[in-house]
N, C-alpha and C. Protein backbone atom coordinates (compact mmCIF):
# COMPACT_ATOMS: atom_id res chain seq x y z
N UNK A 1 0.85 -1.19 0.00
CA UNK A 1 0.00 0.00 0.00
C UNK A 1 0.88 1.24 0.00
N UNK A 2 0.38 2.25 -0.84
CA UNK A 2 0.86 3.51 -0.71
C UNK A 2 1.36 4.14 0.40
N UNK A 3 2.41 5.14 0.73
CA UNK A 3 2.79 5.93 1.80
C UNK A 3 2.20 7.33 1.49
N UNK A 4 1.41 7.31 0.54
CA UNK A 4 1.11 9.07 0.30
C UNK A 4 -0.32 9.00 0.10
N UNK A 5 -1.26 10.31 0.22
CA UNK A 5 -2.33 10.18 -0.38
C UNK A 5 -2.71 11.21 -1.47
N UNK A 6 -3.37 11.48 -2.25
CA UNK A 6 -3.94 12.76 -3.16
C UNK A 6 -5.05 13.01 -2.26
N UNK A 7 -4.47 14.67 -2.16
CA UNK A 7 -5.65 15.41 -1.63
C UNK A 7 -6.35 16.44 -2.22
N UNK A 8 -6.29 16.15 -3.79
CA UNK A 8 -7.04 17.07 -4.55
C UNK A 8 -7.06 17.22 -6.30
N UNK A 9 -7.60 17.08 -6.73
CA UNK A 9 -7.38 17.89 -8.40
C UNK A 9 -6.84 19.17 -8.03
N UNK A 10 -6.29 19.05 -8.90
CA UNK A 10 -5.77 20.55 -9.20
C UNK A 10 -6.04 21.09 -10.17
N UNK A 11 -5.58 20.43 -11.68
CA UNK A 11 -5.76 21.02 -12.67
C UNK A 11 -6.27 19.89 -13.94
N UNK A 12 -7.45 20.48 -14.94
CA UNK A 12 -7.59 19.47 -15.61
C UNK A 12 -6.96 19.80 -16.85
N UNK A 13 -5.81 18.98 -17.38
CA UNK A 13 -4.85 19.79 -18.77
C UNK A 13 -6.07 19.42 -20.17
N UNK A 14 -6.73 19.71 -21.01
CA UNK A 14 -7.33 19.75 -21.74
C UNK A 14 -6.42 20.32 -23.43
N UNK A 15 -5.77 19.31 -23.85
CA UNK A 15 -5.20 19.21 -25.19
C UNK A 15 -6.01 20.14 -26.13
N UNK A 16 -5.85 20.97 -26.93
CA UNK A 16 -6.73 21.48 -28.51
C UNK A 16 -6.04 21.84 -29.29
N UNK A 17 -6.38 21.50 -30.38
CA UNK A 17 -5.75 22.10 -31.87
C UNK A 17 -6.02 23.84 -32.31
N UNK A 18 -7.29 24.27 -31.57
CA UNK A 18 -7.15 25.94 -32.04
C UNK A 18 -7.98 26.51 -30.90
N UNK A 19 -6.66 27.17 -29.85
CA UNK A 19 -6.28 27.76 -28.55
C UNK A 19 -7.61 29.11 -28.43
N UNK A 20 -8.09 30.13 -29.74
CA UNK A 20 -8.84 30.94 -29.55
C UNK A 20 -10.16 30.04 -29.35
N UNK A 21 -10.56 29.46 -30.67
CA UNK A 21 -11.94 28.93 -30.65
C UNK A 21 -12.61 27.91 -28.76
N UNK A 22 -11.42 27.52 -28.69
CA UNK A 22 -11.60 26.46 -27.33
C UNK A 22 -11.68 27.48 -26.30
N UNK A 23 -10.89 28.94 -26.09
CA UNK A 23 -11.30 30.06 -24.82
C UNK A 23 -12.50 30.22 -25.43
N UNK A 24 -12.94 30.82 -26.61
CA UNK A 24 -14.19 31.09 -27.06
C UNK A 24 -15.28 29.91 -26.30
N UNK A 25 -15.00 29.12 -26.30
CA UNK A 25 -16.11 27.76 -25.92
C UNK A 25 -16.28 27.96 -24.52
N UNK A 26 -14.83 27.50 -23.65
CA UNK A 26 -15.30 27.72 -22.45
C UNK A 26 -15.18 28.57 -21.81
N UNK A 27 -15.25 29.93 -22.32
CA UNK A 27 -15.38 31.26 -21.46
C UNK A 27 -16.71 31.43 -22.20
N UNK A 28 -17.18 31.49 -22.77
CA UNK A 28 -18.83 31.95 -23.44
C UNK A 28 -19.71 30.79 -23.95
N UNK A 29 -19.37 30.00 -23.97
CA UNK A 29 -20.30 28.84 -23.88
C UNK A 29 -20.63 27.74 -22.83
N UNK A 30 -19.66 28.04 -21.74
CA UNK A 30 -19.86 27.17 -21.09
C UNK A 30 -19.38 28.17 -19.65
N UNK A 31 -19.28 29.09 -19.97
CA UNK A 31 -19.06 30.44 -19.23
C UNK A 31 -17.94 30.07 -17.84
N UNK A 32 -16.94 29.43 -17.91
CA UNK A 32 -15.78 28.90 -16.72
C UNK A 32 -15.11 30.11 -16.82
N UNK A 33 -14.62 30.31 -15.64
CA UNK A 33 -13.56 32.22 -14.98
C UNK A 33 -12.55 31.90 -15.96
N UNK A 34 -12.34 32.51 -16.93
CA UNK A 34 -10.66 32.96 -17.25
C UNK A 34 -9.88 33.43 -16.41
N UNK A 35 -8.65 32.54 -16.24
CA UNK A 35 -8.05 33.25 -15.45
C UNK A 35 -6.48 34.13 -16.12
N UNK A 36 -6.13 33.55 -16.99
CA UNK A 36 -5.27 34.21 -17.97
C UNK A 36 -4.57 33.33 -19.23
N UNK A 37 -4.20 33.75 -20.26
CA UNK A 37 -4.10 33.39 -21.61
C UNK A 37 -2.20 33.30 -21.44
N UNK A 38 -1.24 32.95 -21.22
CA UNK A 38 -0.30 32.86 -21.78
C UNK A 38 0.71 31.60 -22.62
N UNK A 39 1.39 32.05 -23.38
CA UNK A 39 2.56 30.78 -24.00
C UNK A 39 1.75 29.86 -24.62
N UNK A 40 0.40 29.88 -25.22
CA UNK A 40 -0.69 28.86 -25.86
C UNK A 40 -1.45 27.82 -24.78
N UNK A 41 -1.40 28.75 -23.57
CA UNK A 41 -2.24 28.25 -22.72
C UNK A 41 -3.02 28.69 -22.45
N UNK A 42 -4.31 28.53 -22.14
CA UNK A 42 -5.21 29.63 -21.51
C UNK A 42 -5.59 28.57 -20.35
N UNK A 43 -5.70 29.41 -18.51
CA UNK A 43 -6.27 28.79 -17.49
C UNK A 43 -7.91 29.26 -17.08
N UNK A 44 -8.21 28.89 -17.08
CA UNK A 44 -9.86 28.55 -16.38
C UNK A 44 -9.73 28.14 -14.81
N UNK A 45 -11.08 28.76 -13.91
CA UNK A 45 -11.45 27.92 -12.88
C UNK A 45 -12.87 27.73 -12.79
N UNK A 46 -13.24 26.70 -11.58
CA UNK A 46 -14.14 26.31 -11.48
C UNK A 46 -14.45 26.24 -10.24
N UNK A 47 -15.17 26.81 -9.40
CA UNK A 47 -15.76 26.93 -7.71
C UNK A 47 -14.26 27.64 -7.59
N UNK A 48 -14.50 27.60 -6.40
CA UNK A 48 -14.10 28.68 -5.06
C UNK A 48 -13.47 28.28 -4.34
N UNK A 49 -12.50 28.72 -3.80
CA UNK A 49 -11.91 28.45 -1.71
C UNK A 49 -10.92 26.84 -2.12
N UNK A 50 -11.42 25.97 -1.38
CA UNK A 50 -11.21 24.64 -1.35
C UNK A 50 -11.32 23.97 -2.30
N UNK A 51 -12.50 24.21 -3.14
CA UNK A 51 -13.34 23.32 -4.03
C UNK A 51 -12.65 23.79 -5.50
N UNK A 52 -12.07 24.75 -5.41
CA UNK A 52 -11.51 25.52 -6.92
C UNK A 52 -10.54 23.99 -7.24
N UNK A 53 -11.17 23.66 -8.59
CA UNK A 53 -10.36 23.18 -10.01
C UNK A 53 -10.05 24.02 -10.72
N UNK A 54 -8.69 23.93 -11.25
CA UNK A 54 -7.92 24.77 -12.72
C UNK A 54 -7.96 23.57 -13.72
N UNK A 55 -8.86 24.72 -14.98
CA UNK A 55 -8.85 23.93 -16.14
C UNK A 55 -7.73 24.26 -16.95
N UNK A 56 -6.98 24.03 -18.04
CA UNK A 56 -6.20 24.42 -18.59
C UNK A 56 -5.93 24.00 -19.94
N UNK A 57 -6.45 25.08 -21.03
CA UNK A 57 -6.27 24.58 -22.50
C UNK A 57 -4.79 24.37 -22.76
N UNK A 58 -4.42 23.38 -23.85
CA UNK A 58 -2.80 23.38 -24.01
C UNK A 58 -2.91 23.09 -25.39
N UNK A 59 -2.98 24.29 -26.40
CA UNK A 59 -2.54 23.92 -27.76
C UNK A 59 -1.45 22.75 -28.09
N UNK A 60 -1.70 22.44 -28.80
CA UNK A 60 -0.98 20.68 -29.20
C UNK A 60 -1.59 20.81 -31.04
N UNK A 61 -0.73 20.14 -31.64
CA UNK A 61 -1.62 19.77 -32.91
C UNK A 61 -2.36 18.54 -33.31
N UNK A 62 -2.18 17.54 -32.45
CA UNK A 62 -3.40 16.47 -32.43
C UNK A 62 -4.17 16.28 -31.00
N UNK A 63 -4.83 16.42 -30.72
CA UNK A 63 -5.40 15.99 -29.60
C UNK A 63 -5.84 14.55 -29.92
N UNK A 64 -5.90 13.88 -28.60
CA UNK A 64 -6.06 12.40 -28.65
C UNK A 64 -8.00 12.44 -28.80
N UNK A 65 -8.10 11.46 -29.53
CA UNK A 65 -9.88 11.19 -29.65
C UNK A 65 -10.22 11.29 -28.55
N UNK A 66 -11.33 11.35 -28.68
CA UNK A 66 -12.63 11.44 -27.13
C UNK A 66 -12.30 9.96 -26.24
N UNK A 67 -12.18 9.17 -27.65
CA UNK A 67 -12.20 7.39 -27.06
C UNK A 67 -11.13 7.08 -26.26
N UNK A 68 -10.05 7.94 -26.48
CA UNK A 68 -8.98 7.66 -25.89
C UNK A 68 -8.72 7.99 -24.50
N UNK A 69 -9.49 9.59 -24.58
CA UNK A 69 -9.25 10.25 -23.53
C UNK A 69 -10.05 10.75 -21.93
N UNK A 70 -9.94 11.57 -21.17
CA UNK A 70 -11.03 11.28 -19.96
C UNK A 70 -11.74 12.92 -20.31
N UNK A 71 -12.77 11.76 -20.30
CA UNK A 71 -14.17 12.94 -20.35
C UNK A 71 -14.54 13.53 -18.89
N UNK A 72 -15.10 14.95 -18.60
CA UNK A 72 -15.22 15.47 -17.11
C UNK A 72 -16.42 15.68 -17.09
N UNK A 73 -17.10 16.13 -15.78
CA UNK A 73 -18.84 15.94 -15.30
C UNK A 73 -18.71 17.74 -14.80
N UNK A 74 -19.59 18.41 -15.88
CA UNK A 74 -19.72 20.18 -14.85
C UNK A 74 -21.07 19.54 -13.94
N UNK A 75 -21.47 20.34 -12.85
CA UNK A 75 -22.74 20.68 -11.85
C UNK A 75 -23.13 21.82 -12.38
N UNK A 76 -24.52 21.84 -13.01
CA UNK A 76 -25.36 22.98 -12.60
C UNK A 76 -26.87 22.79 -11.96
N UNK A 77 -27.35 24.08 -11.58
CA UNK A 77 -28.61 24.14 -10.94
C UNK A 77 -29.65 24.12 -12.03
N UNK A 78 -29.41 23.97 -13.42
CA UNK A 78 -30.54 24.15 -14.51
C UNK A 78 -29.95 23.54 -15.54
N UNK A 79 -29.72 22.35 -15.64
CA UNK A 79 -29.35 21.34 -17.25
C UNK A 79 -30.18 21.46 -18.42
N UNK A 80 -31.60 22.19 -18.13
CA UNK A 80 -32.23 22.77 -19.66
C UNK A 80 -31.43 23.74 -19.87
N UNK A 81 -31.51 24.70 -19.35
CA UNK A 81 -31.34 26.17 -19.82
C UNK A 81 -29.90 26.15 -20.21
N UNK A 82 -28.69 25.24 -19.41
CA UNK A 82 -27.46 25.15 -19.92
C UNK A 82 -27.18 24.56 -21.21
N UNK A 83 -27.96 23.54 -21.37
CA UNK A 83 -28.28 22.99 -22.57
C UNK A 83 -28.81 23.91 -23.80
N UNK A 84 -29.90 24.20 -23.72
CA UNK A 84 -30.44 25.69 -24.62
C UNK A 84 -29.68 26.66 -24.87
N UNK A 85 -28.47 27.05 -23.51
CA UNK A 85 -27.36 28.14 -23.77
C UNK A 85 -26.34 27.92 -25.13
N UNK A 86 -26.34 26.29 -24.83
CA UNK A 86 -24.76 25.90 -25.36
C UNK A 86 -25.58 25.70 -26.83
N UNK A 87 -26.54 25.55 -27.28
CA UNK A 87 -27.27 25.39 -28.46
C UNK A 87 -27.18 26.47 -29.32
N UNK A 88 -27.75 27.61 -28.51
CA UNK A 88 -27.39 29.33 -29.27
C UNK A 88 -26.43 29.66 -29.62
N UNK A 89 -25.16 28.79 -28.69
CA UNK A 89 -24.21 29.47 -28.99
C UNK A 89 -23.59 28.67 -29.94
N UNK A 90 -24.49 27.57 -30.72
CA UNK A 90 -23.80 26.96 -31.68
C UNK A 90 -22.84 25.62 -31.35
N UNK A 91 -22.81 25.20 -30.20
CA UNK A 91 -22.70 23.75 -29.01
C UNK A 91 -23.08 22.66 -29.75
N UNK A 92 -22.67 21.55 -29.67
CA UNK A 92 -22.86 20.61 -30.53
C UNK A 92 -23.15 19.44 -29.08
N UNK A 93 -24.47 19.27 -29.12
CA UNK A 93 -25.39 18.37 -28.24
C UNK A 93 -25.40 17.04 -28.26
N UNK A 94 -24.24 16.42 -27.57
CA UNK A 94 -24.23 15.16 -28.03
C UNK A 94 -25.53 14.28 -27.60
N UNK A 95 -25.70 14.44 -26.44
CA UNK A 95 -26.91 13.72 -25.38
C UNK A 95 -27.49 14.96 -24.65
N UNK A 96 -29.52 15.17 -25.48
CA UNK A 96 -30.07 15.84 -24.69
C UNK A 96 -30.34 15.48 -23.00
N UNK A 97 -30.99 16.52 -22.51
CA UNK A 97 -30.77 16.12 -20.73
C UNK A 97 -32.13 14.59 -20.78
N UNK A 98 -31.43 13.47 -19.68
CA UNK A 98 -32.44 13.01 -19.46
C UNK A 98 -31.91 12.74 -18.60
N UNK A 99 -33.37 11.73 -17.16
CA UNK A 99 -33.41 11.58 -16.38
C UNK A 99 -32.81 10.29 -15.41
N UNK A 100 -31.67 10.24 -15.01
CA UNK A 100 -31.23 8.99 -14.62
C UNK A 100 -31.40 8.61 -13.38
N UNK A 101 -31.32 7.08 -13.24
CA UNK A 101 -31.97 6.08 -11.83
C UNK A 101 -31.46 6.97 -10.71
N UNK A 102 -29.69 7.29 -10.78
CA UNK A 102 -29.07 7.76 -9.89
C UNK A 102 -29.39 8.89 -9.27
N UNK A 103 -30.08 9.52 -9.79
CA UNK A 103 -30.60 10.83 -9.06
C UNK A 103 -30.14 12.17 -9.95
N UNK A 104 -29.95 12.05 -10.95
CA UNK A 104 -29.44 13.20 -11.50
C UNK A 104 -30.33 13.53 -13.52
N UNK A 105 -30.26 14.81 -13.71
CA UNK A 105 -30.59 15.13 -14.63
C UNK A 105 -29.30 15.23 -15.97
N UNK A 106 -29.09 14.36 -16.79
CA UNK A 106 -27.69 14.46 -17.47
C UNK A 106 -28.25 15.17 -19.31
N UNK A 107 -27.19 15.89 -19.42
CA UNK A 107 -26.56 15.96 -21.01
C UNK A 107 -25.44 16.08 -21.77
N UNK A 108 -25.21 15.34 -22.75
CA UNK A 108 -23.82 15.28 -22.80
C UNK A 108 -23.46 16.43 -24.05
N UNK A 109 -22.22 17.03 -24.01
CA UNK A 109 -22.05 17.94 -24.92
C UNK A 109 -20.82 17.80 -25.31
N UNK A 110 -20.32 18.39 -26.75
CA UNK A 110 -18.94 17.84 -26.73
C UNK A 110 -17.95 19.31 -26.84
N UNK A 111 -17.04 19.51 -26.79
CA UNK A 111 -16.19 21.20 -27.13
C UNK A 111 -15.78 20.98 -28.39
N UNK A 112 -14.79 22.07 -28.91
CA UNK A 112 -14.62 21.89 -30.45
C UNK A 112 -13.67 20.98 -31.05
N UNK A 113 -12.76 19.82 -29.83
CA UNK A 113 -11.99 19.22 -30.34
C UNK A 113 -12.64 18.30 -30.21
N UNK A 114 -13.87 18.17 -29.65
CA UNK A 114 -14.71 16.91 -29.82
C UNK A 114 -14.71 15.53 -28.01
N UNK A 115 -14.34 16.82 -27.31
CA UNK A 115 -13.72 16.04 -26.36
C UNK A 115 -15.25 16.25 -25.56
N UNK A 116 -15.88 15.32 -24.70
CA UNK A 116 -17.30 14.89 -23.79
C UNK A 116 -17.31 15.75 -22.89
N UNK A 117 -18.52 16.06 -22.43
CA UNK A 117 -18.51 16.75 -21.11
C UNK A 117 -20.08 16.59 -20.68
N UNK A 118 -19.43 16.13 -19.33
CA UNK A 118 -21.17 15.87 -19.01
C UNK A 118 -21.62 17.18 -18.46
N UNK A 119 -23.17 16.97 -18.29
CA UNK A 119 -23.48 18.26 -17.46
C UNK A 119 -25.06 17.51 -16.54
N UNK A 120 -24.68 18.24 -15.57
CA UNK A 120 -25.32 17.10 -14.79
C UNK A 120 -26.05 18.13 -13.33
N UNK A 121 -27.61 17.81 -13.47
CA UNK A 121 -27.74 18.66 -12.06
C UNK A 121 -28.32 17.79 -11.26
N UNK A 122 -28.82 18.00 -10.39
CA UNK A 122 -28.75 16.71 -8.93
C UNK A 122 -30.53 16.90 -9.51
N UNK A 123 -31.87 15.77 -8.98
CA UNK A 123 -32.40 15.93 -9.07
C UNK A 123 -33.37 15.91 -7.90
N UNK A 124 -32.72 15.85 -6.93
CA UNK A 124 -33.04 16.23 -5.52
C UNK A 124 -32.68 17.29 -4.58
C-alpha cells in the first residue's frame, strides 16, 4: 500500500488544436472564470476556496480522440437552460438532458476538439 495520499485535483490539462476557438467555448459557452491566456495556454477555474479546479487549455496539434481520452462531469442548478445556452451558442449536443436512476438530470455535450462533457444537475 501507498505511503502518500492525493488530496485534490488541481488542474484538468485539456489538449486542442485551435487555442482561440476552445477560450471562445469555455469562457462563453460554457461560461468557466478565465483566469489568464499565456505561452498557448489559456487557465480557467471552477468553484471557489477549497473546491476551486484549474482547467487548462494546451494547444498541441493532435489531440487524442474522445475514445482515448477522460471525459469530465460540470454541476449545474438548470441542465435545460445550460443545454439551450450551449445550443445558441452553436454547441454541438451530443446527449439531450435526461433523467437517470441515480438521481441526477444528465446531457452530454462535446467542445470543439470533440472532447465529452457531461453536465449534470442533482435531481433532488
Amino acid at each position: 500500500m501507498a505511503d502518500f495520499k492525493i488530496e485534490k485535483i488541481n488542474t484538468i490539462i485539456i489538449p486542442v488544436k485551435d487555442l482561440d476557438k476552445s477560450i471562445d467555448f469555455y469562457k462563453n459557452t460554457l461560461n468557466l472564470t478565465e483566469d489568464s491566456v499565456e505561452n498557448g495556454m489559456a487557465y480557467f477555474s471552477v468553484g471557489k476556496g477549497e473546491s476551486k479546479i484549474n482547467v487548462m487549455l494546451h494547444i498541441i496539434d493532435k489531440p487524442e480522440p474522445v475514445e482515448k481520452g477522460i471525459v469530465f462531469e460540470l454541476i449545474t442548478d438548470d441542465v435545460d437552460s445550460a443545454v439551450e445556452s450551449i445550443k445558441n451558442a452553436g454547441g454541438e449536443i451530443v446527449q439531450e438532458p435526461v433523467d437517470r436512476e441515480w438521481g441526477v438530470k444528465e446531457a452530454v455535450i462535446a467542445d470543439p476538439d470533440g472532447y465529452r462533457i457531461w453536465i449534470d444537475q442533482p435531481l433532488s
